[in-house]
N, C-alpha and C. Protein backbone atom coordinates (compact mmCIF):
# COMPACT_ATOMS: atom_id res chain seq x y z
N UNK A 1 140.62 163.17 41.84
CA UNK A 1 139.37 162.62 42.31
C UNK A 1 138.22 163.36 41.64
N UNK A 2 137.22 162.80 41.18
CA UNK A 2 135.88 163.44 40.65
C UNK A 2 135.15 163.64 41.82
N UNK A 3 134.63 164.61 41.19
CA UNK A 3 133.55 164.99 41.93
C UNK A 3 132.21 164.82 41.90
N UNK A 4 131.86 164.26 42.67
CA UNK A 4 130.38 163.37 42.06
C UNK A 4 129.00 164.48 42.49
N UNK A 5 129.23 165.32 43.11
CA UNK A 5 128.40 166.65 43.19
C UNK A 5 128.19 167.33 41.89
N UNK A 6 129.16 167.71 41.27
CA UNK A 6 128.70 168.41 39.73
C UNK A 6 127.89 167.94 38.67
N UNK A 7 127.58 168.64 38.03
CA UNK A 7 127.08 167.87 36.80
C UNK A 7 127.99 167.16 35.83
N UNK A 8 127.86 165.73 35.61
CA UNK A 8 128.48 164.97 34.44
C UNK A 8 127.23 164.08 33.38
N UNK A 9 127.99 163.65 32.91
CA UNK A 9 127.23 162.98 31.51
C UNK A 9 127.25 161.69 31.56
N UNK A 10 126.20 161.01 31.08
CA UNK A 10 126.40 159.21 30.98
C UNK A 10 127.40 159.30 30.54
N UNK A 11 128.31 159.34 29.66
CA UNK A 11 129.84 158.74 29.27
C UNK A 11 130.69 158.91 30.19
N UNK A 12 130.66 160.11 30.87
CA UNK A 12 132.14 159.99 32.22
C UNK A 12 131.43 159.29 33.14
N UNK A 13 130.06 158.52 33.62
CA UNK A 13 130.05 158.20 34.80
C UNK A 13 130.36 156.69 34.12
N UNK A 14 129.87 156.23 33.21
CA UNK A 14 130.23 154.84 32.15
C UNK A 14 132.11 154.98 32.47
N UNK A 15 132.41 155.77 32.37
CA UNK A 15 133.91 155.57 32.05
C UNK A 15 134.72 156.18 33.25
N UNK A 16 133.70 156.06 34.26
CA UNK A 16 134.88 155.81 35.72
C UNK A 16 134.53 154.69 36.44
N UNK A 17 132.84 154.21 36.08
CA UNK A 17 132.71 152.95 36.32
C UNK A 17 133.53 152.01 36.00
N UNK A 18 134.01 152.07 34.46
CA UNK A 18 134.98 151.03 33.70
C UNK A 18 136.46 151.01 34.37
N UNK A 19 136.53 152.30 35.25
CA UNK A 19 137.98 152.21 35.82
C UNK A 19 138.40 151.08 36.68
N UNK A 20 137.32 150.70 37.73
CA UNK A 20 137.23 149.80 38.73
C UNK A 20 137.68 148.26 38.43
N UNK A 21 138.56 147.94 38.65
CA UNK A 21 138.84 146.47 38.05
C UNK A 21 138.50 145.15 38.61
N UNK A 22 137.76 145.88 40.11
CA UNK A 22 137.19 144.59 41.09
C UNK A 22 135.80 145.31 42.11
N UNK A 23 135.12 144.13 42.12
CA UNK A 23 134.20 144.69 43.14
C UNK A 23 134.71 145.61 44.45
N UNK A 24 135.75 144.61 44.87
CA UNK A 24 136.47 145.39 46.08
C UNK A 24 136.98 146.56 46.08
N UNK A 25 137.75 146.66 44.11
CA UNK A 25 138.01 148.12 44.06
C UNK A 25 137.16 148.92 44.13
N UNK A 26 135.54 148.87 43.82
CA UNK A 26 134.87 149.57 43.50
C UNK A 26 133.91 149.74 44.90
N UNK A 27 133.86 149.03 46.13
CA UNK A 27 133.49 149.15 47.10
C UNK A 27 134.43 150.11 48.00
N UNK A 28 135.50 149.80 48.04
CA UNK A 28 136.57 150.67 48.45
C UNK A 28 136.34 152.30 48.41
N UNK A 29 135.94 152.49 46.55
CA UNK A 29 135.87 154.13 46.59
C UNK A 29 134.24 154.33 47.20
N UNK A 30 133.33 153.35 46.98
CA UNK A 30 131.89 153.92 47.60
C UNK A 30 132.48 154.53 48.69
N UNK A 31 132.79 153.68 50.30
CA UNK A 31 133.01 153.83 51.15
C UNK A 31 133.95 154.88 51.72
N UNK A 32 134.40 155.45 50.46
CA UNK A 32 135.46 156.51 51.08
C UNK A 32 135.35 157.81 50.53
N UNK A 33 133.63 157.65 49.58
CA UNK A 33 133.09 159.03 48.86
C UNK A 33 132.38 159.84 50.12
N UNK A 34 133.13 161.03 50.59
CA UNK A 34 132.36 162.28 51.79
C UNK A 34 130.86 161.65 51.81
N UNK A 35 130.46 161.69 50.96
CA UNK A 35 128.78 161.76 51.33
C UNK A 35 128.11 160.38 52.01
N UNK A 36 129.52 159.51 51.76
CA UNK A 36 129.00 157.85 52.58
C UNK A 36 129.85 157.91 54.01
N UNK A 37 130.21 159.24 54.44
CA UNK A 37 130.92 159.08 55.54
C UNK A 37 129.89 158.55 56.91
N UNK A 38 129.13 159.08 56.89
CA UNK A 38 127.77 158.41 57.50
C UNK A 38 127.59 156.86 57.68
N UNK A 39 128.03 156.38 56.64
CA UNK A 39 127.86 154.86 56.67
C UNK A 39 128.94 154.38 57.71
N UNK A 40 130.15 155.31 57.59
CA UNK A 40 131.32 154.33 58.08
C UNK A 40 131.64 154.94 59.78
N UNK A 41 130.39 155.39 60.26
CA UNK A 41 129.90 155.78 61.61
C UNK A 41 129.31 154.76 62.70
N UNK A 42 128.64 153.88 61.55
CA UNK A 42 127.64 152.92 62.43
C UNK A 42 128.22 151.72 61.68
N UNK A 43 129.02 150.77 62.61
CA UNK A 43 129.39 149.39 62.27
C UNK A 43 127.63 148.63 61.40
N UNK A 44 126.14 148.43 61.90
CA UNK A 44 125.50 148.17 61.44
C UNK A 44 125.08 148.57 59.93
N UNK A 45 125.39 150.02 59.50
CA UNK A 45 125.10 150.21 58.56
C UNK A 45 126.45 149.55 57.30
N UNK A 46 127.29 150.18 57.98
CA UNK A 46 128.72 149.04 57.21
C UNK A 46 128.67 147.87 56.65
N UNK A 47 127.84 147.05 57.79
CA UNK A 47 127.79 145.67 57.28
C UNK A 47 126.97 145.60 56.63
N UNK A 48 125.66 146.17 56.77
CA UNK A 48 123.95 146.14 55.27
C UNK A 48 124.70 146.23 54.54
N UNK A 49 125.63 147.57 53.65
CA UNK A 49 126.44 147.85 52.76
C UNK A 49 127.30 146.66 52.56
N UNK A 50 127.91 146.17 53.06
CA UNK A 50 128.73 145.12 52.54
C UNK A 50 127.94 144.05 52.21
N UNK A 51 127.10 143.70 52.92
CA UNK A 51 125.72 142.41 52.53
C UNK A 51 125.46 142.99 50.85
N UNK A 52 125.03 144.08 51.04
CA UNK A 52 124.44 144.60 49.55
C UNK A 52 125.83 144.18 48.39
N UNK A 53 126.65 144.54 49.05
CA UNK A 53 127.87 144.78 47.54
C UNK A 53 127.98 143.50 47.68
N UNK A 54 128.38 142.14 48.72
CA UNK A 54 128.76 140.95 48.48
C UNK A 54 127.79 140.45 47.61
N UNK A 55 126.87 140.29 47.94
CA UNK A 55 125.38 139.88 47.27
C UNK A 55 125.40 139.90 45.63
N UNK A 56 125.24 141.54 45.41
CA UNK A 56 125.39 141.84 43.70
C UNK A 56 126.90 141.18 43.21
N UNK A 57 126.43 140.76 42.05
CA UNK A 57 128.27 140.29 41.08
C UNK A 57 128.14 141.93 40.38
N UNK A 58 129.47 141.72 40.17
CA UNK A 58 130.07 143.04 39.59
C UNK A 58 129.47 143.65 38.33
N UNK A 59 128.98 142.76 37.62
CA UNK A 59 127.94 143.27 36.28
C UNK A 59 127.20 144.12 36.70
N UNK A 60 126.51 143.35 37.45
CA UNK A 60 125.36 144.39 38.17
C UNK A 60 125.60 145.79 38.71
N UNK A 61 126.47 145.40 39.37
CA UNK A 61 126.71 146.92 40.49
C UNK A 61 127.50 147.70 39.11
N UNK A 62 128.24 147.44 37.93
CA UNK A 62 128.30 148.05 36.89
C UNK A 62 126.98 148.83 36.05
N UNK A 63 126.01 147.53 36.26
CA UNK A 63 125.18 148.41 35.05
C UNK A 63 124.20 149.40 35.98
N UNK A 64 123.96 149.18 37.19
CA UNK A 64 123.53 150.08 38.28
C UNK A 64 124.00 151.54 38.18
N UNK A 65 125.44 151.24 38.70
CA UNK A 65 126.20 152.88 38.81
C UNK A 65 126.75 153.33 37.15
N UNK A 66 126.76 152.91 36.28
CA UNK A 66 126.87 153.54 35.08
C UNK A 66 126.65 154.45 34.43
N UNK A 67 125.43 154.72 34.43
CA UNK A 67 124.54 155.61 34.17
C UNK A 67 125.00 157.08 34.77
N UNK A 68 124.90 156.92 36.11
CA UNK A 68 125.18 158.12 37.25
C UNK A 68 125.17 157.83 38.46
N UNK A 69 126.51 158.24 38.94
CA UNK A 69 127.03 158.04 40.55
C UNK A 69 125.52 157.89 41.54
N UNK A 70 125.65 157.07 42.35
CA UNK A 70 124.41 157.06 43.25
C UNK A 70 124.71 157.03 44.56
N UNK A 71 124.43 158.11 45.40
CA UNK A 71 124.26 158.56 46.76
C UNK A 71 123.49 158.36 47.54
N UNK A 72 124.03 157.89 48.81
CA UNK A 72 122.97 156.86 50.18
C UNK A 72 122.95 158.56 50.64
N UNK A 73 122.45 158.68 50.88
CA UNK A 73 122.00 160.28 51.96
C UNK A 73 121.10 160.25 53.22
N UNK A 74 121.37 160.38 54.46
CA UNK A 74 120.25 160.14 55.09
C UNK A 74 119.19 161.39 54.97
N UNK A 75 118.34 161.13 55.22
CA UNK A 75 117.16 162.26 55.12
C UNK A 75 115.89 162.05 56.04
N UNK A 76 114.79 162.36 56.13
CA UNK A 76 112.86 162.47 56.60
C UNK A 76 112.34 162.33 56.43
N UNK A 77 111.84 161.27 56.67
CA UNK A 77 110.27 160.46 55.89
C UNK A 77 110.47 159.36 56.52
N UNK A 78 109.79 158.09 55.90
CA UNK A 78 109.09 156.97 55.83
C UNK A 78 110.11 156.08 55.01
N UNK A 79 110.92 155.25 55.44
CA UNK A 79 112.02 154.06 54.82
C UNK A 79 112.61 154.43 53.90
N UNK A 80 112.47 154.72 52.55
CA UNK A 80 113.60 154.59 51.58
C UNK A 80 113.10 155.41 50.29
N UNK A 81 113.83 155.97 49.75
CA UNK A 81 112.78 156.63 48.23
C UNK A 81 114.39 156.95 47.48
N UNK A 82 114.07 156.20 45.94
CA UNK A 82 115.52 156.52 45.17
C UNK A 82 114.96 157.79 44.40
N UNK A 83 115.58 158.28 44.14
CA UNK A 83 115.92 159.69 42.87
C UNK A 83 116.62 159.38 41.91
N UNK A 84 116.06 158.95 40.83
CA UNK A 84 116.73 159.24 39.63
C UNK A 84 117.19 160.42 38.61
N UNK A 85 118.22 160.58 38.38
CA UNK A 85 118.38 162.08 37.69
C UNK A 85 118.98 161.43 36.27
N UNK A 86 118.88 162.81 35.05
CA UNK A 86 119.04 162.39 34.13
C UNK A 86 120.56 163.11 33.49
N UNK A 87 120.91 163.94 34.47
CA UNK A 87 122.13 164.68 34.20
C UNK A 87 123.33 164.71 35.82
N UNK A 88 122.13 164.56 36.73
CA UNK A 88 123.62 164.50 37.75
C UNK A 88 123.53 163.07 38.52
N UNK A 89 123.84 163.06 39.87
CA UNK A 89 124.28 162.29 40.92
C UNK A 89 122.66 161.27 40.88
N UNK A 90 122.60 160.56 41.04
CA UNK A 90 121.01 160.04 41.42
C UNK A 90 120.87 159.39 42.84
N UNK A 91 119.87 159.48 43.99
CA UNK A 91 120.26 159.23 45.53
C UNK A 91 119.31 158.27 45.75
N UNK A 92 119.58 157.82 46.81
CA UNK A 92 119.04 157.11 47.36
C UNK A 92 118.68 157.73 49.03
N UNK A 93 117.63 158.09 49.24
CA UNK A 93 117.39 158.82 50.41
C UNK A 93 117.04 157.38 51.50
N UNK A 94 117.35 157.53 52.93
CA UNK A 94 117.63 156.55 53.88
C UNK A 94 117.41 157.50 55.23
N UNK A 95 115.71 157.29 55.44
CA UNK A 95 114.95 157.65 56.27
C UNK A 95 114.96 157.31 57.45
N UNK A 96 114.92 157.73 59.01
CA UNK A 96 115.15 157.26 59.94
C UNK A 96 114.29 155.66 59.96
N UNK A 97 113.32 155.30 59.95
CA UNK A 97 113.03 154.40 60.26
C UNK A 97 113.82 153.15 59.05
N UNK A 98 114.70 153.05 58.42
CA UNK A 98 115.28 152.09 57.63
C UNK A 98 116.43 152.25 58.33
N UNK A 99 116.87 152.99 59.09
CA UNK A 99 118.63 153.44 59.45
C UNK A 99 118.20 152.31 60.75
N UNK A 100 117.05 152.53 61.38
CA UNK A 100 116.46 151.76 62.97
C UNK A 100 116.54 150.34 62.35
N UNK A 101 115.88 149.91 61.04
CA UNK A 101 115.77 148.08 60.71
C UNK A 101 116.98 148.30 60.81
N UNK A 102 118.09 148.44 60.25
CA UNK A 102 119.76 148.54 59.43
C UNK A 102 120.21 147.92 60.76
N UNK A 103 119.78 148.87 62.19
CA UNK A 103 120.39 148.66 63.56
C UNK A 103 120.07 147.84 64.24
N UNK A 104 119.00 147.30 63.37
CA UNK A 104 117.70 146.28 64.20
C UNK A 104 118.47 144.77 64.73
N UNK A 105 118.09 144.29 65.26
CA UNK A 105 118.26 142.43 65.13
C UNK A 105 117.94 141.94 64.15
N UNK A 106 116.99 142.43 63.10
CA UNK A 106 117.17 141.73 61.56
C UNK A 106 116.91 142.60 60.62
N UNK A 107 118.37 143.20 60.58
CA UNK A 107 118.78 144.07 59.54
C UNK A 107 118.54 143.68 58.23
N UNK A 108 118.57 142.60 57.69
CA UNK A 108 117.59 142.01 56.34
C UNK A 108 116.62 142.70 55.99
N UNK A 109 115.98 143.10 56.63
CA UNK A 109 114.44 143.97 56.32
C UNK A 109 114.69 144.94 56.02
N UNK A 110 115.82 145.51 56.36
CA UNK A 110 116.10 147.47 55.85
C UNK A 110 116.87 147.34 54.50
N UNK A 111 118.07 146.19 54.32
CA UNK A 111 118.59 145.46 52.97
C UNK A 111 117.98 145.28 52.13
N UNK A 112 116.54 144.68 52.44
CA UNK A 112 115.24 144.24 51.24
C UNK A 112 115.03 145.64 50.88
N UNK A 113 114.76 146.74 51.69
CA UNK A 113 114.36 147.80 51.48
C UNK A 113 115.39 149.06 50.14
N UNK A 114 116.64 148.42 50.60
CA UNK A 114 118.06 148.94 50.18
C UNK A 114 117.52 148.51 48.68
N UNK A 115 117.50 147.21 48.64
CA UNK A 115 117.46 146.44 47.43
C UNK A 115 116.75 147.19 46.36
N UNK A 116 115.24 146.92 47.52
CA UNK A 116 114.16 147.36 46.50
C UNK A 116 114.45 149.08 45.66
N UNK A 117 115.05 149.54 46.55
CA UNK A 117 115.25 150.95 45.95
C UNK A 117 116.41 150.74 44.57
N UNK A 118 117.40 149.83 44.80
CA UNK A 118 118.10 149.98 43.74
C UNK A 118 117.58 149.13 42.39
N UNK A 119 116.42 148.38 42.84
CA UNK A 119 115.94 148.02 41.80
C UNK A 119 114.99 148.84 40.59
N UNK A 120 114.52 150.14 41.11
CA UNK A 120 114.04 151.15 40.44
C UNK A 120 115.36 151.54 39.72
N UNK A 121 116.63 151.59 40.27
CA UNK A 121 117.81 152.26 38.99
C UNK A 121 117.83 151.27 38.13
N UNK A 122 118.08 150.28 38.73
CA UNK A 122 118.64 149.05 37.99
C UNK A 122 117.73 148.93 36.92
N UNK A 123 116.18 149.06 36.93
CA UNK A 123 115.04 149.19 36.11
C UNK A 123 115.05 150.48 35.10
N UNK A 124 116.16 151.44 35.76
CA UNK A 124 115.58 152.40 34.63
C UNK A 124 113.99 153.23 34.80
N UNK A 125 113.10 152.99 36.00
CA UNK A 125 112.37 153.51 36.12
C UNK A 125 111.94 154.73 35.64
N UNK A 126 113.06 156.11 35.88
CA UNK A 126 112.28 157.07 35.54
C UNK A 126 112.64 157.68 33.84
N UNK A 127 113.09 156.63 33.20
CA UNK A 127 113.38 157.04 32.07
C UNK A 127 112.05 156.11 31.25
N UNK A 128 111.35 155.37 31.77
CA UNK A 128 110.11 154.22 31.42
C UNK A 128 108.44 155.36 31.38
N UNK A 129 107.91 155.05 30.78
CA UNK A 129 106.33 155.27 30.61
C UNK A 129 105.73 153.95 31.62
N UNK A 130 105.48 153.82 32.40
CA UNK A 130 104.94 152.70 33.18
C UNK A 130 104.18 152.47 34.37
N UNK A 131 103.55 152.34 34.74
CA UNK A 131 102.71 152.06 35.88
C UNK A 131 103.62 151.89 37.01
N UNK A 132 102.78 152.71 37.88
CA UNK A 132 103.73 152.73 39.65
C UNK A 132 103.76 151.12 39.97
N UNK A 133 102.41 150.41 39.96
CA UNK A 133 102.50 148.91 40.22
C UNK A 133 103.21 148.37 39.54
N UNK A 134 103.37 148.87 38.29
CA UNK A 134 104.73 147.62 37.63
C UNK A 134 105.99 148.07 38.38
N UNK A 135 106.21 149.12 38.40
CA UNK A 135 107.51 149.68 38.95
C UNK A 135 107.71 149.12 40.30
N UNK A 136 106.29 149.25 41.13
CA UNK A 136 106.82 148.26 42.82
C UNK A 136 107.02 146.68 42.37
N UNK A 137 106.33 146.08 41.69
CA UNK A 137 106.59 145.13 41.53
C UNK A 137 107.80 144.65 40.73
N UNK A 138 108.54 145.17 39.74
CA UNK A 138 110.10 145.37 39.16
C UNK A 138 110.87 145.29 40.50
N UNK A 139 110.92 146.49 41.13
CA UNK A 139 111.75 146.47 42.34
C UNK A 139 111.82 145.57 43.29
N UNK A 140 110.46 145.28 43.65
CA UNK A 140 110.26 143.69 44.54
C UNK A 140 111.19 142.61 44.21
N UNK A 141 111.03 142.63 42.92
CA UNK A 141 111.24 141.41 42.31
C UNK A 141 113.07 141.33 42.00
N UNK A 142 113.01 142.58 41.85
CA UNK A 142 115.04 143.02 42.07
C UNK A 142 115.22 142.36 43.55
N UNK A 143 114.66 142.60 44.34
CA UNK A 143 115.20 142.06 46.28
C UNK A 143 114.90 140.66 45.98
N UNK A 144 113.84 140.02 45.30
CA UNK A 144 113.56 139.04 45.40
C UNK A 144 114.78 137.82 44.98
N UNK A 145 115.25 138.54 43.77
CA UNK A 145 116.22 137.74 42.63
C UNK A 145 117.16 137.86 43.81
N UNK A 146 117.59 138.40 44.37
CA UNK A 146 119.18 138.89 45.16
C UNK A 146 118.50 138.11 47.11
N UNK A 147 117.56 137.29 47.09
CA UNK A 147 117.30 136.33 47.94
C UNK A 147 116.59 137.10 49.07
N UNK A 148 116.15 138.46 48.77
CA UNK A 148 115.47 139.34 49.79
C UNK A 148 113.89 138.82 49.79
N UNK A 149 113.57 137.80 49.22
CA UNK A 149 111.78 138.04 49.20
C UNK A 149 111.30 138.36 50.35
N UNK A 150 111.45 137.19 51.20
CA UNK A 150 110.43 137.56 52.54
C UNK A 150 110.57 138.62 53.22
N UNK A 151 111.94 138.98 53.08
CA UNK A 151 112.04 140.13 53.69
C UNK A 151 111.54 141.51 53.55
N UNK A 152 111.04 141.68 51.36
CA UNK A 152 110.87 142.86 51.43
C UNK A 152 108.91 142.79 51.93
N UNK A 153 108.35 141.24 51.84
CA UNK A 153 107.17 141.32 51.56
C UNK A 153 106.73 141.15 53.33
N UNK A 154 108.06 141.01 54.23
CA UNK A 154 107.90 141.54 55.96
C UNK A 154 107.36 143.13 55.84
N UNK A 155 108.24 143.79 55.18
CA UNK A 155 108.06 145.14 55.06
C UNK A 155 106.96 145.83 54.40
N UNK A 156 106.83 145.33 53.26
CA UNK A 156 105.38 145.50 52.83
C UNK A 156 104.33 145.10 53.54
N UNK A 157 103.88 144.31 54.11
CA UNK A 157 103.25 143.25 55.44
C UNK A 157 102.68 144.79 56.26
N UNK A 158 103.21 145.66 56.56
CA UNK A 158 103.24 146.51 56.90
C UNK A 158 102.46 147.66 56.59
N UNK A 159 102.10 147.86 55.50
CA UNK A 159 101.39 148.42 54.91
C UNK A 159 99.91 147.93 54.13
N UNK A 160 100.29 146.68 54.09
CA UNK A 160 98.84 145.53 53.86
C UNK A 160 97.50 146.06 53.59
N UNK A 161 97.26 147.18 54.16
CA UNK A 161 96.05 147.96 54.32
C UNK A 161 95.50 148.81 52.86
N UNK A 162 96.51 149.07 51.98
CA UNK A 162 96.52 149.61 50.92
C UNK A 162 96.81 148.44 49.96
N UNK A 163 96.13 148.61 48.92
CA UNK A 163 95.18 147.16 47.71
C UNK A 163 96.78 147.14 46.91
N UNK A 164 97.23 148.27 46.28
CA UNK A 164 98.54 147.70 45.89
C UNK A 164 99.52 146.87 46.18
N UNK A 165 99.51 147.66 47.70
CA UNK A 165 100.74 146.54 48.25
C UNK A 165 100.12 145.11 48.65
N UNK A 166 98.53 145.10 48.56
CA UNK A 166 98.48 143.37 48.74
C UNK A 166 98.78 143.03 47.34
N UNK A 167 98.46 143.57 46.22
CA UNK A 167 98.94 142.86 45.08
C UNK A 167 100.68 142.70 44.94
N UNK A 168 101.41 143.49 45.47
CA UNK A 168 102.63 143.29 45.56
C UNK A 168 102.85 142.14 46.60
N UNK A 169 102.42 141.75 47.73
CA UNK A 169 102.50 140.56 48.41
C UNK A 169 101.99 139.06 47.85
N UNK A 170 101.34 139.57 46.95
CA UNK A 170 100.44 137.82 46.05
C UNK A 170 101.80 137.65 45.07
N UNK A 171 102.00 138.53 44.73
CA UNK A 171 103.43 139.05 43.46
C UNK A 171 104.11 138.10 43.77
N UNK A 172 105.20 138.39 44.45
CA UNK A 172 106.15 138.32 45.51
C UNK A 172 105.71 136.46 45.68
N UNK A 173 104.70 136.39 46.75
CA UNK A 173 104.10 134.79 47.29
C UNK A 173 104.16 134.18 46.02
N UNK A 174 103.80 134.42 44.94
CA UNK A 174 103.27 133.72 43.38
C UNK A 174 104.57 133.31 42.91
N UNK A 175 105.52 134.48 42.55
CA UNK A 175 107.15 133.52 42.75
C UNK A 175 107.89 132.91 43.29
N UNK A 176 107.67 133.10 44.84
CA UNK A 176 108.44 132.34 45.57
C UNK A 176 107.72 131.20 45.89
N UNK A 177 106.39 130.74 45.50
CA UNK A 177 105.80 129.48 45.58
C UNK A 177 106.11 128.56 44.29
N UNK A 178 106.37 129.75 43.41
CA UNK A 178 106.46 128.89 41.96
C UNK A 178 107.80 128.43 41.27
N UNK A 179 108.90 129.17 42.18
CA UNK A 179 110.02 129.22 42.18
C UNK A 179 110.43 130.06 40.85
N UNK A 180 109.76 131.28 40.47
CA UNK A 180 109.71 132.25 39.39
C UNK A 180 110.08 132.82 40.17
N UNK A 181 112.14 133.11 39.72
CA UNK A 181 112.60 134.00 40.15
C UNK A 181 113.50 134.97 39.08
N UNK A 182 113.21 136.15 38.35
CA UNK A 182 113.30 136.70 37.38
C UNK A 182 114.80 137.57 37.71
């Protein structure tokens, strides 16, 4: 078994990704890596996780975890914040108030949230020169493609008060009115 705590290199995390021969195989080891033992505590969080992996086709969740193993961790703060690293593990931190939507009656909203975070890996974000607004709006637009819109722009809704995130809500409204879904 690897150890996804140490330091490895894009080629061994590329080439244990390539081991996996099915989504299921490759959901299987998420769910049974120590650090997702957390997940398999709360039937609600189980199922977001399975929503998420059914959702993505296997390309995806390939070119996602390729790069470097990625860890749900719970942690303190405010909903969701990914970490990208350029030599080890890269996380995904999962703040009490996203663990509460996850448990909620419409767990969709903490999923959009899930989404949006993996759409910063999936983007490559911190390896980019780019504007934070392009970057929320990339990620948006990752939940959006994978059928999360309203949900992530419920969550944003939320924050409304700050001029970015209304431009991320016109974003968001502008594709899903125009049926521009990227």
């Amino acid at each position: 078994m690897i150890n996804l705590f140490k330091k490895s290199n894009t080629e061994s995390a590329k080439e244990e990704i390539n081991i996996f021969k099915s989504k299921e195989d490759f959901m299987f080891t998420f769910f049974n890596k120590g650090h997702h033992s957390w997940i398999l505590k709360e039937m609600s969080y189980m199922r977001a996780f399975e929503t998420i992996f059914c959702t993505l086709d296997f390309e995806t969740i390939k070119q996602i975890w390729s790069p470097r193993h990625i860890a749900f961790i719970k942690a303190q703060g405010s909903l969701s914040c990914a970490i990208d690293s350029e030599e080890h593990l890269s996380f995904i931190l999962c703040y009490p108030e996203l663990l509460q939507l996850l448990r909620s009656g419409s767990p969709d909203i903490g999923i959009a949230v899930l989404f949006h975070e993996l759409g910063h890996l999936y983007h490559r974000h911190n390896q980019k020169s780019i504007e934070t607004l392009q970057a929320q709006f990339e990620a948006d637009e990752f939940a959006l493609f994978h059928g999360f819109g309203e949900d992530i722009i419920s969550v944003i809704n939320d924050y409304r008060h700050l001029e970015d995130n209304r431009k991320r809500i016109q974003n968001i409204q502008f594709k899903i009115q125009n049926n521009v879904i990227v």
